[in-house]
Protein backbone atom coordinates (compact mmCIF):
# COMPACT_ATOMS: atom_id res chain seq x y z
CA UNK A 1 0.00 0.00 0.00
CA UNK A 2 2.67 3.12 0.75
CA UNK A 3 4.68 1.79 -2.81
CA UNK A 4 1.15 2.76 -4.81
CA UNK A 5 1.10 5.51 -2.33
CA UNK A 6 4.40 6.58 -3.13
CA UNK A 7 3.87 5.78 -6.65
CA UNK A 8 0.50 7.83 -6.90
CA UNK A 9 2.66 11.23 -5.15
CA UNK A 10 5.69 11.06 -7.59
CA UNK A 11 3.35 10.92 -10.74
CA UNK A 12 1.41 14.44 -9.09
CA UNK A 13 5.38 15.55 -8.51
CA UNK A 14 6.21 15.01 -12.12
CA UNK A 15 2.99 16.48 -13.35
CA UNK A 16 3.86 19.44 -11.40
CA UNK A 17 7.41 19.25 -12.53
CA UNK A 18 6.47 19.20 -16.21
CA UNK A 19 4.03 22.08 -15.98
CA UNK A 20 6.63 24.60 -14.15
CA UNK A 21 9.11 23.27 -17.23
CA UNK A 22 6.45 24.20 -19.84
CA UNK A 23 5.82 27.58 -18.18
CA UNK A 24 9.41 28.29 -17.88
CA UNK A 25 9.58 27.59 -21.55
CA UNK A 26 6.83 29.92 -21.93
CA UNK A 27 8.09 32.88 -20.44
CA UNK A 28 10.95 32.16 -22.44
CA UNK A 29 9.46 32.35 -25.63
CA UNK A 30 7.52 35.63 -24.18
CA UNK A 31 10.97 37.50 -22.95
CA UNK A 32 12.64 36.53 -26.48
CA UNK A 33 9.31 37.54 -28.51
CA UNK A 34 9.87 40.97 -26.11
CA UNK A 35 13.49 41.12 -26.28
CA UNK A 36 15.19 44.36 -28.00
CA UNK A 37 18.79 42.74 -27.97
CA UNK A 38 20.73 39.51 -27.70
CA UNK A 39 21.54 40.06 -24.17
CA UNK A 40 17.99 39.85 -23.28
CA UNK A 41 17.35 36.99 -25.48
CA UNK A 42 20.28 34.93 -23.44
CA UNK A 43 18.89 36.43 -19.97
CA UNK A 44 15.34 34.84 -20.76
CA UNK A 45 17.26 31.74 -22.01
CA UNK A 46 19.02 31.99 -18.14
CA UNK A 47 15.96 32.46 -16.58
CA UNK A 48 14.74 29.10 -18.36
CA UNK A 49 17.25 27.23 -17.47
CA UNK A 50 16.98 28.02 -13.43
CA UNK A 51 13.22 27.72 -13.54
CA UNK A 52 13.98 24.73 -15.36
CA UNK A 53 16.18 23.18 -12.88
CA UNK A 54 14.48 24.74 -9.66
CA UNK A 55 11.77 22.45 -11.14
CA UNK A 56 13.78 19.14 -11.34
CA UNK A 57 15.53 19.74 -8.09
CA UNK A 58 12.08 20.43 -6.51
CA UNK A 59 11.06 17.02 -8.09
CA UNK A 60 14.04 15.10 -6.91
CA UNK A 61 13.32 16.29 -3.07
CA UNK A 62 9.93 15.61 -3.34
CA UNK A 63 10.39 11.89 -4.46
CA UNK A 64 13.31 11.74 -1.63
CA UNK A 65 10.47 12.55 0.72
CA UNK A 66 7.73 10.28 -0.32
CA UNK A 67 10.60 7.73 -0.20
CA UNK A 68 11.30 8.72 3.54
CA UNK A 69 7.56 8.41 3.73
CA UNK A 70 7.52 4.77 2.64
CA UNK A 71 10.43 3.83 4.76
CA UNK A 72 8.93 5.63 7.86
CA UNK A 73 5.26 4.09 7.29
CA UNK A 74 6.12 1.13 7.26
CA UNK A 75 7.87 0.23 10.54
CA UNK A 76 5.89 -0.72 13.60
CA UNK A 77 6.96 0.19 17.48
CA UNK A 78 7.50 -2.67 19.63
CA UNK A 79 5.34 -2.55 22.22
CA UNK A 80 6.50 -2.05 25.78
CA UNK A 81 9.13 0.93 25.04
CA UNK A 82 7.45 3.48 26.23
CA UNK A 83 9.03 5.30 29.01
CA UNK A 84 7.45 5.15 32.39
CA UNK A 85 5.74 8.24 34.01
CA UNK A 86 8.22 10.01 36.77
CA UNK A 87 6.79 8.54 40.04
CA UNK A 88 5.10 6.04 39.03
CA UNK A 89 5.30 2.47 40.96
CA UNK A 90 3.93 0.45 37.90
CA UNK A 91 4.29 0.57 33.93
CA UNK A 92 1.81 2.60 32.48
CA UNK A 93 1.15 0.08 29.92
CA UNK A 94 -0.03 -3.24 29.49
CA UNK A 95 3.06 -6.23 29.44
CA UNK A 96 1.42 -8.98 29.30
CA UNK A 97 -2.39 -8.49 28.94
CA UNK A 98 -4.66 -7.26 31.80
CA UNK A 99 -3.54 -4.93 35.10
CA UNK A 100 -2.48 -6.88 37.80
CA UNK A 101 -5.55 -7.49 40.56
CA UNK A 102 -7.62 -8.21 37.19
CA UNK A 103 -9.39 -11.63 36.63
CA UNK A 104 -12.07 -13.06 34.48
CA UNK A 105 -13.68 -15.35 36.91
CA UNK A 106 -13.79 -13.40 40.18
């Protein structure tokens, strides 16, 4: 179940990737259309290529964290390690089933 989960986040993470790609390349096209000289052309090119790869490295962190996700998910506490209260004379969890003084058939 958290592999489809992780599976099902990265696809939204690449869909989002892809669309901040195609608007980078967007603006691009927009700044050159604008542009009066080369220098501008190449400083909309620039500002493509950062957009560009702000976008992948936001893609890589986000599939590191659904990763850490996964990995975190899917471990389960023993039971038992809880820490006891300060002052208290008896665990404040159950070791081997019911308090003690407890029985069925009293």
């Amino acid at each position: 179940m958290q592999s489809a989960k992780e599976k099902v986040s990265n696809v939204a993470s690449e869909a989002k990737g892809k669309l901040d790609e195609t608007k980078a390349k967007a603006e691009e096209k927009v700044g050159k259309a604008t542009a009066r000289t080369t220098e501008e052309e190449r400083m909309a090119e620039e500002k493509r290529r950062a957009k560009e790869g702000e976008a992948k490295m936001g893609l890589h962190e986000a599939k590191a964290e659904h990763a850490a996700d996964k990995l975190q998910g899917g471990h389960h506490h023993p039971v038992g390690t809880a820490a006891p209260m300060a002052g208290a004379t008896a665990p404040t969890y159950p070791l081997g089933g019911n308090p003690p003084g407890h029985h069925k058939y009293t």
